[in-house]
N, C-alpha and C. Protein backbone atom coordinates (compact mmCIF):
# COMPACT_ATOMS: atom_id res chain seq x y z
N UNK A 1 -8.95 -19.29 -4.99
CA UNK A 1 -8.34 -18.86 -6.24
C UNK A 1 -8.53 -17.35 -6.38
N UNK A 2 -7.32 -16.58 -6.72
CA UNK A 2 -7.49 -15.04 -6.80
C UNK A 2 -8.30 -15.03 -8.19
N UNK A 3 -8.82 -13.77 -7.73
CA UNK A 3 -10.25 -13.34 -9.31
C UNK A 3 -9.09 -13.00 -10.43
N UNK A 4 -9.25 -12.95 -11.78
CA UNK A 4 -8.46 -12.78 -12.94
C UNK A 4 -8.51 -11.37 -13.14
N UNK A 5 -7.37 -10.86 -13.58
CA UNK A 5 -7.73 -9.52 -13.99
C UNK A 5 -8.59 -9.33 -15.39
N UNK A 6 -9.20 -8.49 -15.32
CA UNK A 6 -10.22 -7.96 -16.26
C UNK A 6 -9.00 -8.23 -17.90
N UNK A 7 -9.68 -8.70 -18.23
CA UNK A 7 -8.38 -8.98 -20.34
C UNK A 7 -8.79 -7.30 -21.12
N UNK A 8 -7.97 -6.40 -20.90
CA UNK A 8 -7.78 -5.24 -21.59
C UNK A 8 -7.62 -5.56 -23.59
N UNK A 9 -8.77 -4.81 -24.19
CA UNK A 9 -8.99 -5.31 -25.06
C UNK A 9 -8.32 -3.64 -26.05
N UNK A 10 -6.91 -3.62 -26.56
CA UNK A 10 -6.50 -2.43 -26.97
C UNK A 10 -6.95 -2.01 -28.35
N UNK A 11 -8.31 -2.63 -28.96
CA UNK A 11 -9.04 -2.39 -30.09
C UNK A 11 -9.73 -1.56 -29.51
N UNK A 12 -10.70 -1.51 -28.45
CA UNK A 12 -11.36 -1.58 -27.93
C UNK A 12 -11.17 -0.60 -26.66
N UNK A 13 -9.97 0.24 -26.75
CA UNK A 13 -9.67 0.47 -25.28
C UNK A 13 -10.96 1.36 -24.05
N UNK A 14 -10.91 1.21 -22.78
CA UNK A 14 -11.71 1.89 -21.98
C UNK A 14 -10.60 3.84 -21.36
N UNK A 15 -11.98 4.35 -21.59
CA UNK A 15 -11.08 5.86 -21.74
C UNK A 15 -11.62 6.08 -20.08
N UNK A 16 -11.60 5.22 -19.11
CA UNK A 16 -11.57 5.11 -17.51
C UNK A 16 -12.18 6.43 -17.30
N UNK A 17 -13.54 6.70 -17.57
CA UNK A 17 -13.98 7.92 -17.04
C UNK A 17 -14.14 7.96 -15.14
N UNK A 18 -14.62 7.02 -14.80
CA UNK A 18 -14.83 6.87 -13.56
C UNK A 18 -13.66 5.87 -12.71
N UNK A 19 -13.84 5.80 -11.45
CA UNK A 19 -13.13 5.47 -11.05
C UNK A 19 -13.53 4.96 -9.57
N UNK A 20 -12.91 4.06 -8.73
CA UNK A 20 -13.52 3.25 -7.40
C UNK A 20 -12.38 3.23 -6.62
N UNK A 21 -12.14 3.51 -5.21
CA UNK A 21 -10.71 3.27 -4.35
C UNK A 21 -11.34 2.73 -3.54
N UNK A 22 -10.58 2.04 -3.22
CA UNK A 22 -10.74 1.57 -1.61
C UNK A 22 -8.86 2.01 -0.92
N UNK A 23 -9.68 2.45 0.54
CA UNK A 23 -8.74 2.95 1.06
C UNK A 23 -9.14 2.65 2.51
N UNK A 24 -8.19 1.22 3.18
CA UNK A 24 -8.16 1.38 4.73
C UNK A 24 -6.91 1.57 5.42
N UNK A 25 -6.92 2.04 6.81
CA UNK A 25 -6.05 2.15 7.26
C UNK A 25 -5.71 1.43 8.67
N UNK A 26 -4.53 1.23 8.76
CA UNK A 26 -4.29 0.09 9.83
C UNK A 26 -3.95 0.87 11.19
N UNK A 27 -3.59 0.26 12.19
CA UNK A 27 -3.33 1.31 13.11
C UNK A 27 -1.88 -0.12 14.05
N UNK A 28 -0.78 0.57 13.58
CA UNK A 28 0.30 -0.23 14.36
C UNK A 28 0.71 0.00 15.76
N UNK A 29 -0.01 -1.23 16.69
CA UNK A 29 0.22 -1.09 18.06
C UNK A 29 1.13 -1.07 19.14
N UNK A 30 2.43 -2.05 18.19
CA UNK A 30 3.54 -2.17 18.98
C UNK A 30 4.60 -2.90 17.82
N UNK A 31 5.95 -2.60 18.12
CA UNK A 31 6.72 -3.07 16.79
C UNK A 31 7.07 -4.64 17.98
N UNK A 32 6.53 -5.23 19.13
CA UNK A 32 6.94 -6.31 19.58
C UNK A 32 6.83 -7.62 18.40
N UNK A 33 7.03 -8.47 18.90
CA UNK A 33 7.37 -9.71 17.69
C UNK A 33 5.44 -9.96 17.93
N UNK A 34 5.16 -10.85 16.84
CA UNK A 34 3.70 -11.08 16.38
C UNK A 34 2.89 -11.55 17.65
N UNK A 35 3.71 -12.63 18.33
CA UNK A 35 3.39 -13.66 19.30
C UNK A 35 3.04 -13.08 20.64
N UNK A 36 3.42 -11.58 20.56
CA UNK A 36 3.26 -11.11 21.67
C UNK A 36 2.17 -10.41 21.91
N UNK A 37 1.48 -10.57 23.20
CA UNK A 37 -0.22 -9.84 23.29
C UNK A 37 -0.14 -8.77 23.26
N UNK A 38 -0.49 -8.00 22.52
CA UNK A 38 -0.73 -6.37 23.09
C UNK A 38 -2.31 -5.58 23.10
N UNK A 39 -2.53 -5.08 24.01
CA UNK A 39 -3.78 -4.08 24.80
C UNK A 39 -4.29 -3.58 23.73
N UNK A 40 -5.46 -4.08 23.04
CA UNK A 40 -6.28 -3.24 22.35
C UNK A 40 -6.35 -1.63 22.26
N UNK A 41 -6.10 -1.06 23.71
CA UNK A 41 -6.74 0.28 23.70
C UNK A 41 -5.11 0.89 24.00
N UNK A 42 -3.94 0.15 23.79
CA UNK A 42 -2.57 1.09 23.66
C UNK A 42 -2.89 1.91 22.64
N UNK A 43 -2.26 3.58 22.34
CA UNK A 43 -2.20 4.17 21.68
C UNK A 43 -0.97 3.57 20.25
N UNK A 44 -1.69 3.56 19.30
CA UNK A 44 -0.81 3.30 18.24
C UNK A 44 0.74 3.93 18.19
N UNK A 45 1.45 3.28 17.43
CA UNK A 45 2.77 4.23 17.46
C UNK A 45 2.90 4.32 15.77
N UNK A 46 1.83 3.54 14.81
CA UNK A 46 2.18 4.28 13.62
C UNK A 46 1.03 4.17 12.75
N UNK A 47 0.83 4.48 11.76
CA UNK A 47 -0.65 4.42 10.91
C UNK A 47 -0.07 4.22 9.56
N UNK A 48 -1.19 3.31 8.48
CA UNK A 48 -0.28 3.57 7.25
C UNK A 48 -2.05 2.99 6.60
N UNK A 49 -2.01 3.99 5.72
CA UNK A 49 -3.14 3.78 4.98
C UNK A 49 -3.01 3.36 3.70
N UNK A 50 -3.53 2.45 3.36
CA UNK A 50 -3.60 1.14 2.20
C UNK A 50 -4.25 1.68 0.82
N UNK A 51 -4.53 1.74 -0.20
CA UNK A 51 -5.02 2.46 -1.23
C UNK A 51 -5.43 1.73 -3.01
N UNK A 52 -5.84 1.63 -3.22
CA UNK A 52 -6.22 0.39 -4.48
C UNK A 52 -7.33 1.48 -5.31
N UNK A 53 -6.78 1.48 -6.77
CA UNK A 53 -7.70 2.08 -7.14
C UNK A 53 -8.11 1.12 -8.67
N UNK A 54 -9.54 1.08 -9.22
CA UNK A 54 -9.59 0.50 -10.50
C UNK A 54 -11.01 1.46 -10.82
N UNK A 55 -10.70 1.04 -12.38
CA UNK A 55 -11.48 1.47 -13.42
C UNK A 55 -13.10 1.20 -13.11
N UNK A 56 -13.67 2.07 -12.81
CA UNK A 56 -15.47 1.52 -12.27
C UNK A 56 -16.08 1.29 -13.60
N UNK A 57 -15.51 1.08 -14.71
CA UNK A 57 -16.39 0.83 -16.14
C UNK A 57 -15.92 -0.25 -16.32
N UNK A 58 -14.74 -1.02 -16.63
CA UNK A 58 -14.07 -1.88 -17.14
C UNK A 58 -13.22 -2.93 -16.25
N UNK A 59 -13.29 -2.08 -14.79
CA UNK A 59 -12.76 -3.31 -13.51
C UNK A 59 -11.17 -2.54 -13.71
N UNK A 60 -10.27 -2.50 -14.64
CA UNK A 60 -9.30 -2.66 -14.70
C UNK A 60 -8.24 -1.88 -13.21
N UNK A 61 -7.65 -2.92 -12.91
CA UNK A 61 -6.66 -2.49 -11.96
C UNK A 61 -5.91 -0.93 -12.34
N UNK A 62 -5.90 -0.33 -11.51
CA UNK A 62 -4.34 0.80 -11.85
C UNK A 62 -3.54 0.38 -11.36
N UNK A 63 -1.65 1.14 -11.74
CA UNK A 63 -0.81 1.05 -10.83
C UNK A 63 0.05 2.06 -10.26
N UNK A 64 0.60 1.63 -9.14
CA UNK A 64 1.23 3.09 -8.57
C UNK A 64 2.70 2.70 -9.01
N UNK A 65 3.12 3.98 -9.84
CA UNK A 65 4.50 3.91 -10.37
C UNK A 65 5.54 4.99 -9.58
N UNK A 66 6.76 4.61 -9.40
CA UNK A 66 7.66 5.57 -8.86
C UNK A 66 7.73 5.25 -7.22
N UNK A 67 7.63 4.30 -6.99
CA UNK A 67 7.90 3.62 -5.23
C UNK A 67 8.08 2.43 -5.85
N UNK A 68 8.92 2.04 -4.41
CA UNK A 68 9.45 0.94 -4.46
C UNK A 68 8.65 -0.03 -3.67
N UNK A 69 8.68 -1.25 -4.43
CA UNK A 69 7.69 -2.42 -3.18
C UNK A 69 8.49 -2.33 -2.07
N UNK A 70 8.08 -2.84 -1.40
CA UNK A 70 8.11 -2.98 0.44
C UNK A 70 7.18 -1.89 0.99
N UNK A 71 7.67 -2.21 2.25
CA UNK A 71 6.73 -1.37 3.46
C UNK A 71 7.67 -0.55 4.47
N UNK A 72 7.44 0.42 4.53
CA UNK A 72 7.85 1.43 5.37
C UNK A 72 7.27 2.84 6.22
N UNK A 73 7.62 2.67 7.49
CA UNK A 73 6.65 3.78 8.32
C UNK A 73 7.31 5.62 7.53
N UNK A 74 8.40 5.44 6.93
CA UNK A 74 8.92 6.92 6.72
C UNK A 74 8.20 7.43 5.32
N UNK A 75 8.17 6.41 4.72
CA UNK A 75 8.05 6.82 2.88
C UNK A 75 6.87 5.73 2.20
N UNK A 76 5.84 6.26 0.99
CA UNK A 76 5.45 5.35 0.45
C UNK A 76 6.13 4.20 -0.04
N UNK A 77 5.60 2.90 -0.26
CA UNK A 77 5.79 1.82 -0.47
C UNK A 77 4.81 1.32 -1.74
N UNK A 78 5.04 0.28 -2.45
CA UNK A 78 3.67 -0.37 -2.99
C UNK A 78 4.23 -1.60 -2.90
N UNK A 79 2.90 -2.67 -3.25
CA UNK A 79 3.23 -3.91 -3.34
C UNK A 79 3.95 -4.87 -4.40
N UNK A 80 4.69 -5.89 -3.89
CA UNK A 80 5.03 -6.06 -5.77
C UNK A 80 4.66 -6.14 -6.96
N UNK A 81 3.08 -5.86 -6.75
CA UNK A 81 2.22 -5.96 -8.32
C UNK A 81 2.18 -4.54 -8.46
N UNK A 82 2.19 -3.62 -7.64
CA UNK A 82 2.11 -2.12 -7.69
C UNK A 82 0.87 -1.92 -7.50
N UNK A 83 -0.40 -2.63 -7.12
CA UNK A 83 -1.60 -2.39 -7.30
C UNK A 83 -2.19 -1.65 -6.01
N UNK A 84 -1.08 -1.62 -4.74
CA UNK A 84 -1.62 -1.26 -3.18
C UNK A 84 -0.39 -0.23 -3.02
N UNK A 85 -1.14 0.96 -3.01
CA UNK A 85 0.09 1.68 -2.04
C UNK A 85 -0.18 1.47 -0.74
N UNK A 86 0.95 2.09 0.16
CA UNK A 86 0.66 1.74 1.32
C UNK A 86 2.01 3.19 1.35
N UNK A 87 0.62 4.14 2.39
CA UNK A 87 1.44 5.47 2.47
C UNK A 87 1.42 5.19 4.24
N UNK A 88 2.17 5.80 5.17
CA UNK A 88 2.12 6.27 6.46
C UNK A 88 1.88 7.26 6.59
N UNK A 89 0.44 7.51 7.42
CA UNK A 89 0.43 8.76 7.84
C UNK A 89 0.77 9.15 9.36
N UNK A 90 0.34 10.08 10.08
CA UNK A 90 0.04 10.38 11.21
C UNK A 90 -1.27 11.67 11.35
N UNK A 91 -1.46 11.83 12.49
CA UNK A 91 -2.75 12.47 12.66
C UNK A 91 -1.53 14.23 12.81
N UNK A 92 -2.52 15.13 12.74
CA UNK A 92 -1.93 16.58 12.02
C UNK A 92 -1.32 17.02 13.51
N UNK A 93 -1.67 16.44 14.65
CA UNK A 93 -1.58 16.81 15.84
C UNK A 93 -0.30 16.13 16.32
N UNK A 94 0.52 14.93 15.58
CA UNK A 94 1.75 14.33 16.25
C UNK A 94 2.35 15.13 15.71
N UNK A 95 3.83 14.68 16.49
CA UNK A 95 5.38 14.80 15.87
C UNK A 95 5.72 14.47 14.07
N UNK A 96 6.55 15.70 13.86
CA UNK A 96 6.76 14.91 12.12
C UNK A 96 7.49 13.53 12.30
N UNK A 97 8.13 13.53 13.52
CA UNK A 97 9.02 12.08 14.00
C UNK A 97 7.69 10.70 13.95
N UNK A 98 6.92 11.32 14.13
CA UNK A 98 5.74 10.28 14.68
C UNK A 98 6.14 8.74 13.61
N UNK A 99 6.20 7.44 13.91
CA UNK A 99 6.30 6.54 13.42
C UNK A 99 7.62 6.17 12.95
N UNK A 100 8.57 7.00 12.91
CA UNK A 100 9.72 6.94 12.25
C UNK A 100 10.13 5.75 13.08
N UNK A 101 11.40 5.37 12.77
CA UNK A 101 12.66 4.83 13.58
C UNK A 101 11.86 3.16 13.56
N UNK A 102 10.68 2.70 13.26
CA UNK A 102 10.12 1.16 13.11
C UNK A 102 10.60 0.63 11.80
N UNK A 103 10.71 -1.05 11.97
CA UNK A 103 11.68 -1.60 10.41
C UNK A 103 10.54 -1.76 9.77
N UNK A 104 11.37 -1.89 8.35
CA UNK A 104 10.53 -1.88 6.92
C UNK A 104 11.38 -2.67 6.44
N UNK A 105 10.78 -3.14 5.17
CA UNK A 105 11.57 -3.77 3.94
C UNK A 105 11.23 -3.29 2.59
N UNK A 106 12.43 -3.52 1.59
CA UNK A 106 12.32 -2.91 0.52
C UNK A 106 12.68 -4.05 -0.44
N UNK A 107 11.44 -4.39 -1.88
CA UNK A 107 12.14 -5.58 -2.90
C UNK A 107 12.81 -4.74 -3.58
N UNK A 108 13.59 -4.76 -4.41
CA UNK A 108 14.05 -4.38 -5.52
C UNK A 108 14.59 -5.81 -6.89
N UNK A 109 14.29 -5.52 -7.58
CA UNK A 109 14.54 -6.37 -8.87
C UNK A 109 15.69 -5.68 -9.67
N UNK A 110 16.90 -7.11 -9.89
CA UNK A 110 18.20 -7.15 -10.61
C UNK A 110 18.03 -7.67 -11.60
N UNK A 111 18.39 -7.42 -12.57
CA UNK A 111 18.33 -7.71 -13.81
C UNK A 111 19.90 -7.85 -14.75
N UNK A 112 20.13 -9.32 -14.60
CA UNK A 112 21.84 -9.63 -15.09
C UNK A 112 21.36 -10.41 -16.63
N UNK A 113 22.51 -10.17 -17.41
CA UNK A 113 22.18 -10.50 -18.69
C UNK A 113 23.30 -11.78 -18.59
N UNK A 114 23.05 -12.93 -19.06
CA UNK A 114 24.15 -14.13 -19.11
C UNK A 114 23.76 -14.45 -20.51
C-alpha cells in the first residue's frame, strides 16, 4: 500500500523552511527491447536524473509545474502526479547531441465539456 500524503492543514499552514531531495540518476545502456541482455560495463548512451523534493517539517510533497508528464532524453519530463522530475543530463565532456534521437512519451490531458 503507497504511504498517504501528509493532510495539509490550511489553518495551520507549514511556511516549508527546510527542505529534503532525493535525487538519483539512471544510466541508459541500450535503447534494445527490455528482453535483451546487455554488458554491464557498455558505455551508457543516455543519463537522466530523477528528483523529488518535500517539506523536511511537515513531509509535504512539492510539485514540478510547467513540464509535461512523460519521459524524454531531449527535455524535462515529470510524472503524472508531478512529484518526480526526470531531467536528462550528460557529462560536460559529451556532445550537446549526446542522448538525443532515443523514444520518449508524452501524457497530456483533454478536457471536453458534454
Amino acid at each position: 500500500m503507497s504511504p498517504q500524503p501528509p493532510t495539509v492543514d490550511p489553518d495551520r499552514a507549514c511556511r516549508h523552511p527546510d527542505f529534503d531531495a532525493v535525487v538519483s540518476v539512471t544510466r541508459v545502456l541500450s535503447d534494445a527491447p527490455a528482453d535483451t541482455p546487455v554488458d554491464p560495463d557498455t558505455m551508457p548512451i543516455a543519463y537522466v536524473a530523477e528528483v523529488q523534493v518535500k517539506c523536511a517539517g511537515c513531509g509535504e510533497p512539492f510539485r514540478f509545474a510547467g513540464c509535461i508528464a512523460g519521459l524524454s532524453y531531449a527535455e524535462p519530463r515529470v510524472s503524472v502526479d508531478e512529484a518526480t522530475l526526470h531531467a536528462p543530463i550528460r557529462p560536460a565532456s559529451a556532445d550537446p547531441d549526446f542522448g538525443l534521437g532515443l523514444p520518449g512519451f508524452a501524457a497530456r490531458a483533454t478536457y471536453t465539456r458534454e
